[in-house]
Protein backbone atom coordinates (compact mmCIF):
# COMPACT_ATOMS: atom_id res chain seq x y z
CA UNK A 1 0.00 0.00 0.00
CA UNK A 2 1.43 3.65 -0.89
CA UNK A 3 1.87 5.74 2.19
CA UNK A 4 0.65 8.57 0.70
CA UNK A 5 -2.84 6.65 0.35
CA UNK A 6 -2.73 5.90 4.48
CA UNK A 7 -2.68 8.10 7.58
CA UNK A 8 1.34 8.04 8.95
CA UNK A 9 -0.21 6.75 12.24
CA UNK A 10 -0.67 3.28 10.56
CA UNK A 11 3.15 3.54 10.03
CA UNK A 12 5.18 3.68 13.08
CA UNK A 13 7.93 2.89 11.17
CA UNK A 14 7.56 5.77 9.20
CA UNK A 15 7.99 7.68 12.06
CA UNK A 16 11.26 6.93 13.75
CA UNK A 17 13.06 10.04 12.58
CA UNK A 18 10.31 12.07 14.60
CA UNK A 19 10.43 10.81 18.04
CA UNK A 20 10.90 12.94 20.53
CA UNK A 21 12.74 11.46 23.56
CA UNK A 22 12.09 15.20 25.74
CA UNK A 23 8.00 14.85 25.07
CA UNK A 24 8.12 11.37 25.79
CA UNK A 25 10.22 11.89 29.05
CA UNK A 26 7.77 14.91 30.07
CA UNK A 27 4.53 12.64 29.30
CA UNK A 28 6.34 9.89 31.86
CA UNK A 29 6.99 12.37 34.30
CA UNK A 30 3.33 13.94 34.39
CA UNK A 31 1.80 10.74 34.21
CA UNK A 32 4.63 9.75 37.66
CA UNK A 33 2.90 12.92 39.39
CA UNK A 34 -0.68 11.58 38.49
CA UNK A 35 0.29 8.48 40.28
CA UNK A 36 1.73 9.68 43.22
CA UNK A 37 -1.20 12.58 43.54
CA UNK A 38 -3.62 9.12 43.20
CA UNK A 39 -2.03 6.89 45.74
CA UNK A 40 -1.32 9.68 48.07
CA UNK A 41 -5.26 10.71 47.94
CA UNK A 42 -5.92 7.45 48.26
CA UNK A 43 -3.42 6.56 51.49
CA UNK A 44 -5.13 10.05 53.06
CA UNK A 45 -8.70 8.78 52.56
CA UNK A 46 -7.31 5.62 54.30
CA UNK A 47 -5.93 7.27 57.31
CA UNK A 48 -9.04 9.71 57.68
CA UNK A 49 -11.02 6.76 57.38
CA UNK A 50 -9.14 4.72 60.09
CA UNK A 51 -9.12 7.56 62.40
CA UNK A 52 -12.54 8.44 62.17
CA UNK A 53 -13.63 4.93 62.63
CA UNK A 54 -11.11 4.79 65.46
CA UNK A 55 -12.85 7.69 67.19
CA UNK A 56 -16.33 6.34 66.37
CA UNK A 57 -15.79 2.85 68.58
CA UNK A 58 -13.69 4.96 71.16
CA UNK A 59 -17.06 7.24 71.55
CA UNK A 60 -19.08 3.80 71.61
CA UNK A 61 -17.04 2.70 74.78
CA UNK A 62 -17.08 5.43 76.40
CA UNK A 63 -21.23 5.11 76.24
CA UNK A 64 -20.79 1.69 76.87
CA UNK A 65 -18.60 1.88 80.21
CA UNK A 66 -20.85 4.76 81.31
CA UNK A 67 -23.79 2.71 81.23
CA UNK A 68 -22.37 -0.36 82.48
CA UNK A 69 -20.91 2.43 85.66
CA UNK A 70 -24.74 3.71 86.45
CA UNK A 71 -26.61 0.62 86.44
């Protein structure tokens, strides 16, 4: 098939002499900060989780061993 018939996309080959190690580089680098912005929201709705469930059963308790105290 001619290239000139086809898009170049269909022809990586065709494209060697245009890669561009810097863009490519840059891409990885956003796409590292994406990531890390993820996992770090993530491990933050983990610990506020955690805690507030930690605070929940401690409030829970403190009913608890106030009840069990007056009766």
């Amino acid at each position: 098939m001619n290239s000139h018939l086809a898009a170049h996309a269909n022809y990586p080959a065709d494209r060697r002499g245009s890669y561009d190690e810097t863009t490519r580089r840059n891409e990885s680098a956003g796409l590292l900060a994406r990531r890390l912005t993820r996992r770090t929201s993530l491990m933050l709705a983990l610990v506020l989780s955690l805690a507030l469930w930690s605070a929940i059963w401690t409030t829970i308790g403190w009913f608890a061993s106030a009840l069990a105290g007056v009766t």
